[in-house]
N, C-alpha and C. Protein backbone atom coordinates (compact mmCIF):
# COMPACT_ATOMS: atom_id res chain seq x y z
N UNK A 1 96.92 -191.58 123.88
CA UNK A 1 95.95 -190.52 124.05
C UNK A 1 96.10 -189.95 125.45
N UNK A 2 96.14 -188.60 125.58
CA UNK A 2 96.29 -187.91 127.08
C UNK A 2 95.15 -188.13 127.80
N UNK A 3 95.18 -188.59 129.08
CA UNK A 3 94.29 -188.11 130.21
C UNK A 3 93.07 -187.16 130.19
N UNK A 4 91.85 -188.16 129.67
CA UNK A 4 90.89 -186.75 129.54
C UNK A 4 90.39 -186.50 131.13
N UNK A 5 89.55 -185.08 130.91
CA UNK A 5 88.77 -184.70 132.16
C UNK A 5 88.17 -185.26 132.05
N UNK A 6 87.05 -185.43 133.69
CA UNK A 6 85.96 -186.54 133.92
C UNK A 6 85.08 -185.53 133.30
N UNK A 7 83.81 -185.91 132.72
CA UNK A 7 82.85 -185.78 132.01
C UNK A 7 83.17 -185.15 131.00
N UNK A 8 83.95 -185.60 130.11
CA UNK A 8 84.72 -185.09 128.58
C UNK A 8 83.82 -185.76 127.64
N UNK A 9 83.31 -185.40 126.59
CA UNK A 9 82.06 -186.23 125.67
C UNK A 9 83.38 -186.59 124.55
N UNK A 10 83.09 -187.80 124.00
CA UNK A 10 83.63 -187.99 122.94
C UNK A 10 82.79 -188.27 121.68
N UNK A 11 82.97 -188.02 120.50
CA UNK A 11 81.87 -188.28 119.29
C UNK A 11 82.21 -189.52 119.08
N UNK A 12 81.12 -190.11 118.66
CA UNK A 12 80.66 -191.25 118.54
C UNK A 12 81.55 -192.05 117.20
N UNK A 13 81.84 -192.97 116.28
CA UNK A 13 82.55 -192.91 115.36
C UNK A 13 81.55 -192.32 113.92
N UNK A 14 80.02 -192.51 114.27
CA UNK A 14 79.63 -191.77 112.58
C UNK A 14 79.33 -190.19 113.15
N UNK A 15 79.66 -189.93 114.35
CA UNK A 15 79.72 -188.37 114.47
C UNK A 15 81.03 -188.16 113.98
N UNK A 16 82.32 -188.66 114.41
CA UNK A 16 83.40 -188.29 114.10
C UNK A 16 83.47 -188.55 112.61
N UNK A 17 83.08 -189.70 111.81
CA UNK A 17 83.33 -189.75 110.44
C UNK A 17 82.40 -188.36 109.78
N UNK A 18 81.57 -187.66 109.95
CA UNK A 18 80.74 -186.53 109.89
C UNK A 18 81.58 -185.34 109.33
N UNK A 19 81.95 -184.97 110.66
CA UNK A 19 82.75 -184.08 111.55
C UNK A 19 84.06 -183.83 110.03
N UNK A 20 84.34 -185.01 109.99
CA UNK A 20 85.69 -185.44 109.10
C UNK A 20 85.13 -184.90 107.56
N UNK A 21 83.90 -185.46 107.57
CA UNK A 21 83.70 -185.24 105.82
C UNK A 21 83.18 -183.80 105.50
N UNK A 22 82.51 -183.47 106.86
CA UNK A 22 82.12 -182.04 106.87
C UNK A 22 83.73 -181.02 106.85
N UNK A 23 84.61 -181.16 106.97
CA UNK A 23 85.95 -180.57 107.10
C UNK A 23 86.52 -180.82 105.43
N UNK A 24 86.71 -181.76 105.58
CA UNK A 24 87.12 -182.17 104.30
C UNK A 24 86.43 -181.46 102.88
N UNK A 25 85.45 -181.57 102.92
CA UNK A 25 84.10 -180.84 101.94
C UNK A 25 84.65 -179.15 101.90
N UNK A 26 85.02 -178.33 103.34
CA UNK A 26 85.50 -177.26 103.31
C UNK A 26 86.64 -176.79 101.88
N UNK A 27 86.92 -175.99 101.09
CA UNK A 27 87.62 -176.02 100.22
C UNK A 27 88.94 -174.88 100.73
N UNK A 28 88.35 -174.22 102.07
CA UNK A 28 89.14 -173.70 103.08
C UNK A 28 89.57 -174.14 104.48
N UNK A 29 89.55 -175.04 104.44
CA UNK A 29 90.34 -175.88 105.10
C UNK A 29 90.18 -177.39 104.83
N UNK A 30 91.38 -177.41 103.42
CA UNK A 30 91.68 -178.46 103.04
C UNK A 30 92.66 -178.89 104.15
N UNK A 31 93.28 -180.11 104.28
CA UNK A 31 94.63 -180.52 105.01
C UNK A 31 95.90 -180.23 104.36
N UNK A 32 96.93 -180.14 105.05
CA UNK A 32 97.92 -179.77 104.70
C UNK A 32 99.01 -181.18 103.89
N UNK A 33 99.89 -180.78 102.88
CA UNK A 33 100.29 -181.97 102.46
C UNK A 33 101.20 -182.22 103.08
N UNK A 34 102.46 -183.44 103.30
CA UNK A 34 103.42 -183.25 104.16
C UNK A 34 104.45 -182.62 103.66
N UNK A 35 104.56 -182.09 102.22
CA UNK A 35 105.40 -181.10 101.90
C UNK A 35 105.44 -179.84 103.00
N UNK A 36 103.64 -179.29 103.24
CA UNK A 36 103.71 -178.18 103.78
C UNK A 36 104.05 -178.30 105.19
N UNK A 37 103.05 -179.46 105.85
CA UNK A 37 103.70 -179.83 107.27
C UNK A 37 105.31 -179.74 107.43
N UNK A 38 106.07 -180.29 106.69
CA UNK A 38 107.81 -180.04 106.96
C UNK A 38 108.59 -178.64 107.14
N UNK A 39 107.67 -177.85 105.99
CA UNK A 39 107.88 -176.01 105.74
C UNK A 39 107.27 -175.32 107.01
N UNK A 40 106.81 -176.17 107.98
CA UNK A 40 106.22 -175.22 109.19
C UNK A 40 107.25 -174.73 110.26
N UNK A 41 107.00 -173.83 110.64
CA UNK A 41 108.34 -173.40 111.20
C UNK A 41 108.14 -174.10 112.70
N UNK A 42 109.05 -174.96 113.80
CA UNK A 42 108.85 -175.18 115.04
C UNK A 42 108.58 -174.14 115.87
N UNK A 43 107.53 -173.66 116.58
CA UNK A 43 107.35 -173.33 117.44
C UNK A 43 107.32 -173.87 119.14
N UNK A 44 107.86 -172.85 119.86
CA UNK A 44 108.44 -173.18 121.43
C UNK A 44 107.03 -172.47 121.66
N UNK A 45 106.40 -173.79 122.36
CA UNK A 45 105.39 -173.47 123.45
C UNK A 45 105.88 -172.90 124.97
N UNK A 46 104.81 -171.88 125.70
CA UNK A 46 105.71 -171.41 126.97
C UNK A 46 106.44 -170.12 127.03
N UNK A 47 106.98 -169.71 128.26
CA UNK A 47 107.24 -169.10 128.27
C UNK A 47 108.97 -168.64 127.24
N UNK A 48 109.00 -167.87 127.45
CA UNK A 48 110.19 -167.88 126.18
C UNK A 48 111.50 -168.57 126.97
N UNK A 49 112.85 -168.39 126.96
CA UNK A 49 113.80 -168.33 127.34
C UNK A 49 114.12 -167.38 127.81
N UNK A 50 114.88 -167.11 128.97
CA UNK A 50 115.45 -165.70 129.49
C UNK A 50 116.54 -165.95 128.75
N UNK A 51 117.68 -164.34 128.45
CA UNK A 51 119.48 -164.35 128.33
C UNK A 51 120.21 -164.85 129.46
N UNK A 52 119.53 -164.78 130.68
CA UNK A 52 120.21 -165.05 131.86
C UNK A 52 119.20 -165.65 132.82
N UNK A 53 119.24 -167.16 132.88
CA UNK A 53 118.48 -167.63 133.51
C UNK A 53 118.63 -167.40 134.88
N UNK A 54 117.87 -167.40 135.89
CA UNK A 54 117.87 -166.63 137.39
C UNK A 54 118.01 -168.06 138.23
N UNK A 55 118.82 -167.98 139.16
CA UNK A 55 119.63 -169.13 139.89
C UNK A 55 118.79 -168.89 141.03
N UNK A 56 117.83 -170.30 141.54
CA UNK A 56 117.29 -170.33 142.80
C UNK A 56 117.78 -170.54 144.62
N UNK A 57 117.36 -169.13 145.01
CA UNK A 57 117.97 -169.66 146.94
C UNK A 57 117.03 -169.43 147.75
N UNK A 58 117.41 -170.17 148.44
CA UNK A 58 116.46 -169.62 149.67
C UNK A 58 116.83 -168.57 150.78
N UNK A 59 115.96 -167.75 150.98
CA UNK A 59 115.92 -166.83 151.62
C UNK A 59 115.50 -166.82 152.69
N UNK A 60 115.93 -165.98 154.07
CA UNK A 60 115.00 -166.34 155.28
C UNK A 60 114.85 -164.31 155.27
N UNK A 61 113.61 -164.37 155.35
CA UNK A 61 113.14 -163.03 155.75
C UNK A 61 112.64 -162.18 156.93
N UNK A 62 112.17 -161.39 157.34
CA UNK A 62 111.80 -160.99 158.68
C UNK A 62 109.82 -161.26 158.35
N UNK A 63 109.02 -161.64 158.85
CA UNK A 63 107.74 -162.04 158.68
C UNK A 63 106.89 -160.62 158.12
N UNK A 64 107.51 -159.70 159.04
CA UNK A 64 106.62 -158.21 158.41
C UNK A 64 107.39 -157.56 156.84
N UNK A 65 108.48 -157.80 156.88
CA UNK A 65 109.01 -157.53 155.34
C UNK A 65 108.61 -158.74 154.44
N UNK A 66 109.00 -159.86 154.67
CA UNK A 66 107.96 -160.73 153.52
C UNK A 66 105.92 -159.95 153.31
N UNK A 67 105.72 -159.65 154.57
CA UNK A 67 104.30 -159.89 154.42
C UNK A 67 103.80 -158.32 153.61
N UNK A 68 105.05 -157.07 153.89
CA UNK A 68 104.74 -156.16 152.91
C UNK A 68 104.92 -156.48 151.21
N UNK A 69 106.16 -157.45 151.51
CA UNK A 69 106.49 -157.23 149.62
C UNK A 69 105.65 -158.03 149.14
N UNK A 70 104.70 -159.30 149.89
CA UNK A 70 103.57 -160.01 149.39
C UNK A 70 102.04 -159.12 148.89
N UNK A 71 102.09 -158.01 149.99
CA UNK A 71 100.89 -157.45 149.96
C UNK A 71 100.93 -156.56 148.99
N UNK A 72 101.84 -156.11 148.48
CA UNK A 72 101.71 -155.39 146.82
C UNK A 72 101.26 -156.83 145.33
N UNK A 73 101.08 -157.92 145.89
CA UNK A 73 100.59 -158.34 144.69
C UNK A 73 102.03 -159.17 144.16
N UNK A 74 101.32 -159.96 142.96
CA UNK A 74 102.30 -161.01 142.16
C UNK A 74 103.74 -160.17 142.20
N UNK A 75 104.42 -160.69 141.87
CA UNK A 75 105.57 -160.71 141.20
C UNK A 75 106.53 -159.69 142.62
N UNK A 76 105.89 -160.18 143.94
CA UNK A 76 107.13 -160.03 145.13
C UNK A 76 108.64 -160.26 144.56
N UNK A 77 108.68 -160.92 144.28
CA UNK A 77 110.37 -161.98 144.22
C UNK A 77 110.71 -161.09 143.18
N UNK A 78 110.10 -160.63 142.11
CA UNK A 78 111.00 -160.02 141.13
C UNK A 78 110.99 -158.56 141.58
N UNK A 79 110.19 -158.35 142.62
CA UNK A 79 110.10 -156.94 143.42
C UNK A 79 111.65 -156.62 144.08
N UNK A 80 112.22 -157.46 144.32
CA UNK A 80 112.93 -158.12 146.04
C UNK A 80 114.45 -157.88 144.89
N UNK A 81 114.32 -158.86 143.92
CA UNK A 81 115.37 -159.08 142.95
C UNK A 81 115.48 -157.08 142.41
N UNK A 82 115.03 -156.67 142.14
CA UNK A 82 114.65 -155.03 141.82
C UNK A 82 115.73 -154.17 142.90
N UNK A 83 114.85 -154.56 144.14
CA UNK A 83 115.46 -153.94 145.02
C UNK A 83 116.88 -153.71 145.70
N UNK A 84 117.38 -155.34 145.18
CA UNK A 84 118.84 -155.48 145.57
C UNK A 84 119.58 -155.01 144.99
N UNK A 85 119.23 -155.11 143.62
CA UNK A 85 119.97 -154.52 142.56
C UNK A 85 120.06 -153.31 142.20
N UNK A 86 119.01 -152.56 143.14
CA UNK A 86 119.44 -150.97 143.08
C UNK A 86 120.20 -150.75 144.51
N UNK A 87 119.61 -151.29 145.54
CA UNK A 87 120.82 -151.10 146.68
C UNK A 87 122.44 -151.09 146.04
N UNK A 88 122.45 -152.63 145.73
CA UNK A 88 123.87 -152.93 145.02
C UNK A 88 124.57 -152.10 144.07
N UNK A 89 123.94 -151.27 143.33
CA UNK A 89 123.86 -150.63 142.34
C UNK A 89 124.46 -148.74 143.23
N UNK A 90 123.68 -148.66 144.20
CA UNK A 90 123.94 -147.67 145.04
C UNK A 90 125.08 -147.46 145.41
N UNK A 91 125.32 -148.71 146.36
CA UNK A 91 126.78 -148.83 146.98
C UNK A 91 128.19 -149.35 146.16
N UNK A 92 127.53 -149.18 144.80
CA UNK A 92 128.94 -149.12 143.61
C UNK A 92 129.36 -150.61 143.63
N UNK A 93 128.81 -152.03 143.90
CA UNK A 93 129.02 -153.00 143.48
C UNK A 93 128.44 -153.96 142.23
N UNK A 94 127.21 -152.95 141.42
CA UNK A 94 127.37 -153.23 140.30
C UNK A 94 127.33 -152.10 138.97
């Protein structure tokens, strides 16, 4: 069983046997048989996969150019990645 949070309530066992018969009683949400469980398709939790996963470096920047491309908000780094690639793109190397 995972790590609950501190003050997590748990039902009691004739709350949980309840809980169970009250579900069960539902005629819309019966349980699934393990025929159907097998027919479920896997789903990938998360973010998806990229085509081209992005290779991590470190960078050393000048303090006032980091602190502008920060001050526009999330997604600096993919700002930065943008930018090179139109420079690069400029000067005919990609």
């Amino acid at each position: 069983m995972p790590k609950l949070k501190p003050g997590t309530l748990l039902p009691t066992d004739e709350e949980d046997a309840a809980i169970t018969a009250a579900a069960l009683s539902d005629p819309d949400a019966l349980p699934l048989s393990d025929e159907q469980w097998k027919a479920m398709p896997v789903m990938r939790i998360g973010r998806p996969k990229a085509r081209a996963t992005k290779q991590p470096v470190k960078l050393r920047l000048d303090p006032d150019v980091l602190a502008a491309l920060r001050e526009a908000g999330d997604g600096w780094q993919t700002r930065i990645n943008d930018m090179l690639r139109a420079s690069l793109r400029l000067a005919g190397r990609l």
